[in-house]
N, C-alpha and C. Protein backbone atom coordinates (compact mmCIF):
# COMPACT_ATOMS: atom_id res chain seq x y z
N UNK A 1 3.55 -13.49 6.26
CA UNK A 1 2.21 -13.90 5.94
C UNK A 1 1.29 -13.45 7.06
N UNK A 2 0.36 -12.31 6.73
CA UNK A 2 -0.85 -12.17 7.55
C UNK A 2 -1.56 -13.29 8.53
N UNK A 3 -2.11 -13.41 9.29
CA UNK A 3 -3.07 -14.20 10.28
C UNK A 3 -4.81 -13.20 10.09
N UNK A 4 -5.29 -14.18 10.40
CA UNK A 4 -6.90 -13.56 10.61
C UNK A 4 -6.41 -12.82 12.16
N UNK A 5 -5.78 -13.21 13.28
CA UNK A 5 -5.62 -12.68 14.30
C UNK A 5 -4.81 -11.53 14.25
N UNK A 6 -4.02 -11.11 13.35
CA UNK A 6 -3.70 -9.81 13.15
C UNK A 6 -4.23 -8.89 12.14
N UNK A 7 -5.42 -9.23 11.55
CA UNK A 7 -6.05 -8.44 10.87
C UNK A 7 -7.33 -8.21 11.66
N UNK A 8 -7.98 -9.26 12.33
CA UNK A 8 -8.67 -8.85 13.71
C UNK A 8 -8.61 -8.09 14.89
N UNK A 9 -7.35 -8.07 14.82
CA UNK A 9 -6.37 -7.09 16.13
C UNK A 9 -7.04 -5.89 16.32
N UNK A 10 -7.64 -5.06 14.87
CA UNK A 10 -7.64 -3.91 14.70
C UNK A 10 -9.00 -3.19 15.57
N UNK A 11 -9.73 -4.84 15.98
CA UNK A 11 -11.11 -4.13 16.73
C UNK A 11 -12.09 -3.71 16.40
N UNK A 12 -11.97 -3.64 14.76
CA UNK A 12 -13.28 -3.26 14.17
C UNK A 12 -14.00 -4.17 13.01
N UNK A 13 -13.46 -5.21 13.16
CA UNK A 13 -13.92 -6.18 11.89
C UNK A 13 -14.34 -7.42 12.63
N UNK A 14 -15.61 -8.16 11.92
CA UNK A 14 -15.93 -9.27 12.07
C UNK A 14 -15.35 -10.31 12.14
N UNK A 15 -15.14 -11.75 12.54
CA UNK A 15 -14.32 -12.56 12.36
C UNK A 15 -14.50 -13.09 10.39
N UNK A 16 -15.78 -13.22 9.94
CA UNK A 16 -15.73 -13.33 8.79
C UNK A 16 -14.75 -12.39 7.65
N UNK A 17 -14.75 -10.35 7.86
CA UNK A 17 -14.44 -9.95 7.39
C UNK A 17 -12.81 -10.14 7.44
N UNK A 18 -12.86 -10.40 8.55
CA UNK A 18 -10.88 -10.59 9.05
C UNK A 18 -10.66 -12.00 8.07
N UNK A 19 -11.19 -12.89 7.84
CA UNK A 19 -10.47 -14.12 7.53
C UNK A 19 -10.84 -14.02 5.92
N UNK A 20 -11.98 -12.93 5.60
CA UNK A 20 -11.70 -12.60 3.71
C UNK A 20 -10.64 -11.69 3.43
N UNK A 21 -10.54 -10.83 4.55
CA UNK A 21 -9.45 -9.59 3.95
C UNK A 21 -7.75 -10.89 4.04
N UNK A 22 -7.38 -11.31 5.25
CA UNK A 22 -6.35 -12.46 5.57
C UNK A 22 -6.47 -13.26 4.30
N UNK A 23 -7.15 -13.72 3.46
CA UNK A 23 -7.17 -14.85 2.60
C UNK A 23 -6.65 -13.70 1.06
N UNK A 24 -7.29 -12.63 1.22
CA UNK A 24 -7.59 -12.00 -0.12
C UNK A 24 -5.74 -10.91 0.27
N UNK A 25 -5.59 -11.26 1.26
CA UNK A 25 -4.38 -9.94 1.46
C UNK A 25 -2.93 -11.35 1.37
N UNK A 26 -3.24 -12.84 1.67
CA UNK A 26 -2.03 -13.42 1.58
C UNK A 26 -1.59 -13.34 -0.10
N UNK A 27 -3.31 -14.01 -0.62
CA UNK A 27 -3.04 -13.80 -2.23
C UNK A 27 -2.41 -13.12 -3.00
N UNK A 28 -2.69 -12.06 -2.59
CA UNK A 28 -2.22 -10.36 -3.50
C UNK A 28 -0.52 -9.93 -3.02
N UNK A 29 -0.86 -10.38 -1.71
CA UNK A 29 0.63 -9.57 -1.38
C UNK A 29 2.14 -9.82 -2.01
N UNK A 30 2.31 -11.42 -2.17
CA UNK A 30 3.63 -11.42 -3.16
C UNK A 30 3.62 -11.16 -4.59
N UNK A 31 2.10 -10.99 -5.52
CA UNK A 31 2.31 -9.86 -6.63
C UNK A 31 2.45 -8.33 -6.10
N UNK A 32 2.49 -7.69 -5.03
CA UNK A 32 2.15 -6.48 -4.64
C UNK A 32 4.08 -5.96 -4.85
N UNK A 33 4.56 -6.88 -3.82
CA UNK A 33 5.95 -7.22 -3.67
C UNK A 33 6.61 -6.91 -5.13
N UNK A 34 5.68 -7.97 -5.84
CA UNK A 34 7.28 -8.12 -7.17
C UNK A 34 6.77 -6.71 -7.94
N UNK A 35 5.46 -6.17 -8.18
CA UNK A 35 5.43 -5.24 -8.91
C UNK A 35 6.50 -4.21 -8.10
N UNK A 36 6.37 -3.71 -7.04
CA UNK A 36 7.16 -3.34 -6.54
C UNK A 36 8.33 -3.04 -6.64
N UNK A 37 8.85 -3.84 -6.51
CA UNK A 37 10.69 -4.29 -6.59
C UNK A 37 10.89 -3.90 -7.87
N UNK A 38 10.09 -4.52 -9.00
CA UNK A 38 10.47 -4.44 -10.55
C UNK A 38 10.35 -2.70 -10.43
N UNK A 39 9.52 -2.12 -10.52
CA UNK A 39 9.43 -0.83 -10.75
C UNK A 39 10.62 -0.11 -9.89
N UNK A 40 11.44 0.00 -8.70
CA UNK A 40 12.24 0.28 -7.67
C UNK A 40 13.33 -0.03 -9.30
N UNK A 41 13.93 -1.54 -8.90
CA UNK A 41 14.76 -1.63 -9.81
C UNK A 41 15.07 -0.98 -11.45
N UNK A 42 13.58 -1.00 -11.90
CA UNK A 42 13.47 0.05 -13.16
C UNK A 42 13.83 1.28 -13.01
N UNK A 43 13.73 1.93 -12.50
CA UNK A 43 13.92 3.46 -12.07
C UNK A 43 15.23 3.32 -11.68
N UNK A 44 15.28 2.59 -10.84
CA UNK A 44 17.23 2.51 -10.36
C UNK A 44 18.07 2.53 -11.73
N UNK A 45 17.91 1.35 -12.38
CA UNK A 45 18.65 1.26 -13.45
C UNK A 45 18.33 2.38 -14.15
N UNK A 46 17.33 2.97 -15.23
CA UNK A 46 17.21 4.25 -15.63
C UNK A 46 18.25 5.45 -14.97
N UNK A 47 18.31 5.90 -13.53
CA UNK A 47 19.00 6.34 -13.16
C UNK A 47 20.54 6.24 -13.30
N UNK A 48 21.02 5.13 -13.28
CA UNK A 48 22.14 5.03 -13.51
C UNK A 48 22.32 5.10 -15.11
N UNK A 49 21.47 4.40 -15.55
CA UNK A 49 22.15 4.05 -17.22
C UNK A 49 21.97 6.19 -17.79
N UNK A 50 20.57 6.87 -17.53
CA UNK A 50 20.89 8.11 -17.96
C UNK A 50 21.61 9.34 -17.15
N UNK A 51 22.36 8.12 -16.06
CA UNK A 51 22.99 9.26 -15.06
C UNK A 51 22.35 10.68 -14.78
N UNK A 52 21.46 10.24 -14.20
CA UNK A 52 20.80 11.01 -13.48
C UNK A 52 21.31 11.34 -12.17
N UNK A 53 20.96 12.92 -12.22
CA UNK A 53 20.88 13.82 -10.56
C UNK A 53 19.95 14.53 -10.44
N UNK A 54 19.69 14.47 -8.75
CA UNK A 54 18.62 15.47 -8.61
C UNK A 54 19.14 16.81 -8.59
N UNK A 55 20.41 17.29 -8.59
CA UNK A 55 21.00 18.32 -8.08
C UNK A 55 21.19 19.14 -9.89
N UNK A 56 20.63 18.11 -10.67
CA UNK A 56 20.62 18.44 -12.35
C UNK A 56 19.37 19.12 -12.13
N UNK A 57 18.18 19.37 -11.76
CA UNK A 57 16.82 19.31 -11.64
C UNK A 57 16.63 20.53 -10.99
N UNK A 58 15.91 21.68 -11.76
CA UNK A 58 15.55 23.02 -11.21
C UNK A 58 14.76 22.09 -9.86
N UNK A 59 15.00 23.16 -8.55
CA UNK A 59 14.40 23.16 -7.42
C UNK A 59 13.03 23.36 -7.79
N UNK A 60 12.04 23.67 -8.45
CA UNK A 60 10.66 23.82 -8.51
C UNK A 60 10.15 22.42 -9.29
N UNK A 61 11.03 21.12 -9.75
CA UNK A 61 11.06 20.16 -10.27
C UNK A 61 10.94 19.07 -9.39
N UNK A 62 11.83 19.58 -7.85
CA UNK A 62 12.16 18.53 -6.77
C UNK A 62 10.83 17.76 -6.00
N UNK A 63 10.65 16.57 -6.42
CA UNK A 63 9.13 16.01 -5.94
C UNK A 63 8.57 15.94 -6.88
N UNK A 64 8.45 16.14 -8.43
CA UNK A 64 7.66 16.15 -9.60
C UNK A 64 7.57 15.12 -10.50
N UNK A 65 6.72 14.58 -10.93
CA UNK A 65 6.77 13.39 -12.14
C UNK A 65 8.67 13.15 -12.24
N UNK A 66 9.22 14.08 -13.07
CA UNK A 66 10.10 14.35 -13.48
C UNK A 66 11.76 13.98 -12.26
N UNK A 67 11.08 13.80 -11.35
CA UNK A 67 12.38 13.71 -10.37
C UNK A 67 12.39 11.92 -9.77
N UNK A 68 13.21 11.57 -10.37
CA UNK A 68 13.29 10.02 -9.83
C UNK A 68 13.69 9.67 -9.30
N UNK A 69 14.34 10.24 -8.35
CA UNK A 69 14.88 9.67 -6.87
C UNK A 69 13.24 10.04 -5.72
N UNK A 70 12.66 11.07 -6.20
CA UNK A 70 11.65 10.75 -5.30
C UNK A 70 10.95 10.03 -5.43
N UNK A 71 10.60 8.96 -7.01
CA UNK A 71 9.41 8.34 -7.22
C UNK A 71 10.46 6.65 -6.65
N UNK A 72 11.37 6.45 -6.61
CA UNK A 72 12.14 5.53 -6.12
C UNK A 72 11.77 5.63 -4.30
N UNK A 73 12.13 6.93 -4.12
CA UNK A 73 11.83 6.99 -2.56
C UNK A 73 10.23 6.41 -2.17
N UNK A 74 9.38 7.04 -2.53
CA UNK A 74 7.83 6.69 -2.51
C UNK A 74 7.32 5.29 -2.44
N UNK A 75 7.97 4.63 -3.93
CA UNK A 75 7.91 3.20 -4.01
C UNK A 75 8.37 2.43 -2.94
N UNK A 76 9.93 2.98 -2.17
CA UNK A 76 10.05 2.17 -1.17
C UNK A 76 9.59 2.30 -0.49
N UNK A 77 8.98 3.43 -0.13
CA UNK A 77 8.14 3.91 1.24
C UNK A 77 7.08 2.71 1.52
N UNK A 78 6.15 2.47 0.19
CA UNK A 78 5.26 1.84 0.02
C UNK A 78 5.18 0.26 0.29
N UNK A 79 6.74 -0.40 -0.06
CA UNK A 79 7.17 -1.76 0.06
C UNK A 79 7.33 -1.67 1.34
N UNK A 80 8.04 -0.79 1.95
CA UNK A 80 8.02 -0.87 3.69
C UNK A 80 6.83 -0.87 4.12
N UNK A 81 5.88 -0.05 3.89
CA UNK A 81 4.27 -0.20 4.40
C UNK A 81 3.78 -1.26 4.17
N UNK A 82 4.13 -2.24 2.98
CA UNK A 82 3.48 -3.37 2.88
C UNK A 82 3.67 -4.03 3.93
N UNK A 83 5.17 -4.40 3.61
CA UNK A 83 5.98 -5.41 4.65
C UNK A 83 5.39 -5.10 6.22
N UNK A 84 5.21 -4.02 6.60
CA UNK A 84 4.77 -3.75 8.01
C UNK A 84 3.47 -4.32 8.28
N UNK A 85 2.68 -4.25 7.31
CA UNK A 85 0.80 -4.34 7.05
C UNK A 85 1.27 -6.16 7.11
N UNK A 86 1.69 -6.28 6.77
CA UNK A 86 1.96 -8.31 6.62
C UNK A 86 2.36 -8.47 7.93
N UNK A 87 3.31 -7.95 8.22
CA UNK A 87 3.76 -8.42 9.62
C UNK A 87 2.79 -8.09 10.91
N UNK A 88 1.81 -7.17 10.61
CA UNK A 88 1.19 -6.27 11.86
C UNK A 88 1.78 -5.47 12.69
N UNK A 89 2.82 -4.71 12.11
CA UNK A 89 3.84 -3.78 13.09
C UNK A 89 3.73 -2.01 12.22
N UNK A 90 2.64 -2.16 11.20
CA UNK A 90 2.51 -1.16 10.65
C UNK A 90 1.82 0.51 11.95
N UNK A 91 2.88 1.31 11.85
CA UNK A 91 2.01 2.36 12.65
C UNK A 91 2.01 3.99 11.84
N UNK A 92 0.36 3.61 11.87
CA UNK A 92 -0.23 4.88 11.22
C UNK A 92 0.14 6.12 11.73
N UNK A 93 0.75 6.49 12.76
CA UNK A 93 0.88 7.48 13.36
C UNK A 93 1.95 7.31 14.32
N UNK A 94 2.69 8.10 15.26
CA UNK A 94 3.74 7.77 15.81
C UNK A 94 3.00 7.19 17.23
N UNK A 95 2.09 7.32 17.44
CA UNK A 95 1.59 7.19 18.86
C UNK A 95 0.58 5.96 18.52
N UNK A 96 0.34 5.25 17.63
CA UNK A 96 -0.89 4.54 17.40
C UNK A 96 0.16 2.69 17.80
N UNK A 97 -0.68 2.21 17.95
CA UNK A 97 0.06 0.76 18.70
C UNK A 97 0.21 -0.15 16.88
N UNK A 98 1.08 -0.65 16.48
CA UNK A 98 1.48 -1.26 15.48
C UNK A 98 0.38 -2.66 15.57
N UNK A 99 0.14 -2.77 13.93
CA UNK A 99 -0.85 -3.73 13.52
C UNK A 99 -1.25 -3.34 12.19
N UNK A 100 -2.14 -4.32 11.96
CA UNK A 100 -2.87 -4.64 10.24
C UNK A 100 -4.00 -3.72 9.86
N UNK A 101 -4.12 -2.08 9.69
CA UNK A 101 -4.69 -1.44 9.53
C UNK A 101 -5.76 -1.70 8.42
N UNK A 102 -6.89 -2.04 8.15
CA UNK A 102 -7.25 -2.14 6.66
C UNK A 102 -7.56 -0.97 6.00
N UNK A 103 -7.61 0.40 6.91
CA UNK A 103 -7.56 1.76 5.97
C UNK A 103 -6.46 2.45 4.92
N UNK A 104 -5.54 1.81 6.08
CA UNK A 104 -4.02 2.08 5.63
C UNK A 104 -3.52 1.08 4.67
N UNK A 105 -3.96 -0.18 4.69
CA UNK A 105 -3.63 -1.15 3.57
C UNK A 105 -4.45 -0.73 2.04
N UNK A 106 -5.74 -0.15 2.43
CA UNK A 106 -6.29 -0.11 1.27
C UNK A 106 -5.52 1.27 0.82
N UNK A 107 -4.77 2.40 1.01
CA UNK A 107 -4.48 3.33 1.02
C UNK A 107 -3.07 2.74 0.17
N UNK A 108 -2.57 1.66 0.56
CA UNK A 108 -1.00 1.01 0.08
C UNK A 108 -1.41 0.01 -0.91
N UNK A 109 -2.49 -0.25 -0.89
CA UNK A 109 -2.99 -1.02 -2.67
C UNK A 109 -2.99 -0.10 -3.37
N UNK A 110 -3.81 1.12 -3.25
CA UNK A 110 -4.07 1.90 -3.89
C UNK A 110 -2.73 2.81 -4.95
N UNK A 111 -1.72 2.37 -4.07
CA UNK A 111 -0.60 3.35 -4.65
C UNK A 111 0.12 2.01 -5.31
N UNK A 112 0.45 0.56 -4.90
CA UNK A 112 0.36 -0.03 -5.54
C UNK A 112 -0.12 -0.25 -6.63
N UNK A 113 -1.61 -0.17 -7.19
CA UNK A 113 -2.10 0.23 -8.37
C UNK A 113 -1.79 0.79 -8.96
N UNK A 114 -1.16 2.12 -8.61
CA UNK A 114 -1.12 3.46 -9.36
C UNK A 114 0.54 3.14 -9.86
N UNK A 115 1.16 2.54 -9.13
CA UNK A 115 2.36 1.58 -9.69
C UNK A 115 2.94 1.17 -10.98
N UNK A 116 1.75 0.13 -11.03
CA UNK A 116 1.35 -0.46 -12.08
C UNK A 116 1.55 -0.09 -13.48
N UNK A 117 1.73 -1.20 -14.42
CA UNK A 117 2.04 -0.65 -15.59
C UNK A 117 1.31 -1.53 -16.56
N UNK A 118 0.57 -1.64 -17.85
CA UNK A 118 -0.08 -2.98 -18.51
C UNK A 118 0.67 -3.99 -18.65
N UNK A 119 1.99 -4.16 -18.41
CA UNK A 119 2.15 -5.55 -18.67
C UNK A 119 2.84 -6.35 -17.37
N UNK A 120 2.13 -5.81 -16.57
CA UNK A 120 2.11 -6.01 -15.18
C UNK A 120 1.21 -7.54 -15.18
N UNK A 121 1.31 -8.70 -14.53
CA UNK A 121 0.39 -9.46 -14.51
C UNK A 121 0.19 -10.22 -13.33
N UNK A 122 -1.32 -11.05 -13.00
CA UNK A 122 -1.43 -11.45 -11.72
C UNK A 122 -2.34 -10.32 -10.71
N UNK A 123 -2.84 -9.40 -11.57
CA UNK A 123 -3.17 -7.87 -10.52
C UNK A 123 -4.71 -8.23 -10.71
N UNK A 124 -5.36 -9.32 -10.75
CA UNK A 124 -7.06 -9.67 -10.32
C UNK A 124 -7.08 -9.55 -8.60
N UNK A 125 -6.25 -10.59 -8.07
CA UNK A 125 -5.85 -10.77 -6.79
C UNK A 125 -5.71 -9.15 -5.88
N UNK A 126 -5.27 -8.66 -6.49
CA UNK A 126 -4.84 -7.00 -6.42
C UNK A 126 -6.08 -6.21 -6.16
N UNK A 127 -6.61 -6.22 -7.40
CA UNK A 127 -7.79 -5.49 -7.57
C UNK A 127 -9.23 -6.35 -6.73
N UNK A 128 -9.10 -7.28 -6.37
CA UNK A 128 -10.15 -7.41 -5.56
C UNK A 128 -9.61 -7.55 -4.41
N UNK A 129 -8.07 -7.33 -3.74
CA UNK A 129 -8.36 -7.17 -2.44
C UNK A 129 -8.83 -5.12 -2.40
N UNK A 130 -8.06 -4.30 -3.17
CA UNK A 130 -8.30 -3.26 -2.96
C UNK A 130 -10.18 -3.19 -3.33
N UNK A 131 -11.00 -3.80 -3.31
CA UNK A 131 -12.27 -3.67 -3.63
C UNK A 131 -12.67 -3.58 -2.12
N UNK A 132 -12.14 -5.23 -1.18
CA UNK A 132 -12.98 -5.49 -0.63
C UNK A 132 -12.45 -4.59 0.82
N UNK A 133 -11.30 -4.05 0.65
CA UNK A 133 -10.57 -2.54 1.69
C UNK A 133 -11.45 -1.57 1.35
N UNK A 134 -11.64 -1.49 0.38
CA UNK A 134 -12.56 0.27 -0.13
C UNK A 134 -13.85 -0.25 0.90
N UNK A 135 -14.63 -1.41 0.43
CA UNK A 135 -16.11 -1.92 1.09
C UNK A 135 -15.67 -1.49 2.39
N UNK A 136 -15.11 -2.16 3.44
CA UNK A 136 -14.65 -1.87 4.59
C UNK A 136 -13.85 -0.16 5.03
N UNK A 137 -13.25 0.42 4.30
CA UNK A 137 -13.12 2.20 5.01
C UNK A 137 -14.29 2.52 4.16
N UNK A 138 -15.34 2.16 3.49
CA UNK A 138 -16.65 2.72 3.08
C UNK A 138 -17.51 2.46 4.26
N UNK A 139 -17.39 1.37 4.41
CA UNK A 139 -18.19 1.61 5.95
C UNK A 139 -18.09 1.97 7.25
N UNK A 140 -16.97 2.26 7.66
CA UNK A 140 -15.99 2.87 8.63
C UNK A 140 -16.62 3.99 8.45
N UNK A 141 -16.07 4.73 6.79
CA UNK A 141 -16.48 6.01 7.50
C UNK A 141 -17.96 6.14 7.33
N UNK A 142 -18.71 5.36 6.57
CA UNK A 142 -20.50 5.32 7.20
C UNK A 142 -20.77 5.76 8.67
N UNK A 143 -20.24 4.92 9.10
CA UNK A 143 -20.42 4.49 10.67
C UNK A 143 -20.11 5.74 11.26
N UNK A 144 -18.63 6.19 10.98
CA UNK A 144 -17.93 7.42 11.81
C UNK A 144 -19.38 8.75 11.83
N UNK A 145 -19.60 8.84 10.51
CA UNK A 145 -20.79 10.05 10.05
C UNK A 145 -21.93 9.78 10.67
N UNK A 146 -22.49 8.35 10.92
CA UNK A 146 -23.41 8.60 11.41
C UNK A 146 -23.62 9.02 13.05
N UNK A 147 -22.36 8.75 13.63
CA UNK A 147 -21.97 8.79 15.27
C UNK A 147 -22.38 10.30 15.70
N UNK A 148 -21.39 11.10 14.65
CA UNK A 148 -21.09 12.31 14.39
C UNK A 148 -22.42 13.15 14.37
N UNK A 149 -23.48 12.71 13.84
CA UNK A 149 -24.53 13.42 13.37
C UNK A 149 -25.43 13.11 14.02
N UNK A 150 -25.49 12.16 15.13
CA UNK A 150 -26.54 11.17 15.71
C UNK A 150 -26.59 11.99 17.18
């Protein structure tokens, strides 16, 4: 479970904005989780039940809609990014100090979303934390452009 003090960590947010994104990121995050997992496990099972290989799969296929060990890989990629973004040990880069990025979280809703399937449910919580991440790297990079040009 997030803290306002590790979503504050990051140095660039208000104490208000830290304790809406913390409130709106505890909400969302254990539907973020189960969509997650369910889709991981869907694809797993698919795999096994149509015995699937990637080594079945022309090489110009490898990475494509069509290849499901990578869309399994991705998904977990993504549950690990969560889990890191909750804990504050998430690092954007190999050299960047671990914490609650909100560029990078809104970047891991976002694929979360794209997840998603309609009979997915509980994804309001979802969709307005990825609103109020977009508001915040919308103004980030405001800010960055105007530095830049100033």
């Amino acid at each position: 479970m997030t803290t306002v003090a590790t979503v504050r960590d990051s140095g660039r947010l208000d104490d208000t904005t830290a304790t809406d994104i913390t409130e709106l990121w505890n909400a969302a995050y254990p539907t973020m989780r189960t969509i997650l997992t369910a889709s991981i496990n869907g694809l797993r099972d698919r795999i096994r039940v149509e015995d699937w290989k990637q080594s079945d799969l022309p090489k110009s296929a490898w990475g494509s809609g069509r290849d499901l060990g990578a869309k399994v890989a991705r998904l977990e990629g993504v549950r690990r990014q969560l889990g890191q973004l909750d804990r504050g040990t998430y690092k954007g880069c190999t050299r960047s100090p671990g914490g609650f990025h909100p560029r990078y979280a809104y970047w891991a809703v976002r694929d979360v979303l794209a997840a998603t399937s309609i009979n997915d449910r509980n994804l309001a919580d979802v969709y307005v934390l990825a609103a109020k991440l977009s508001r915040v790297s919308d103004d980030w990079h405001r800010e960055a452009v105007s530095r830049t040009t100033a």
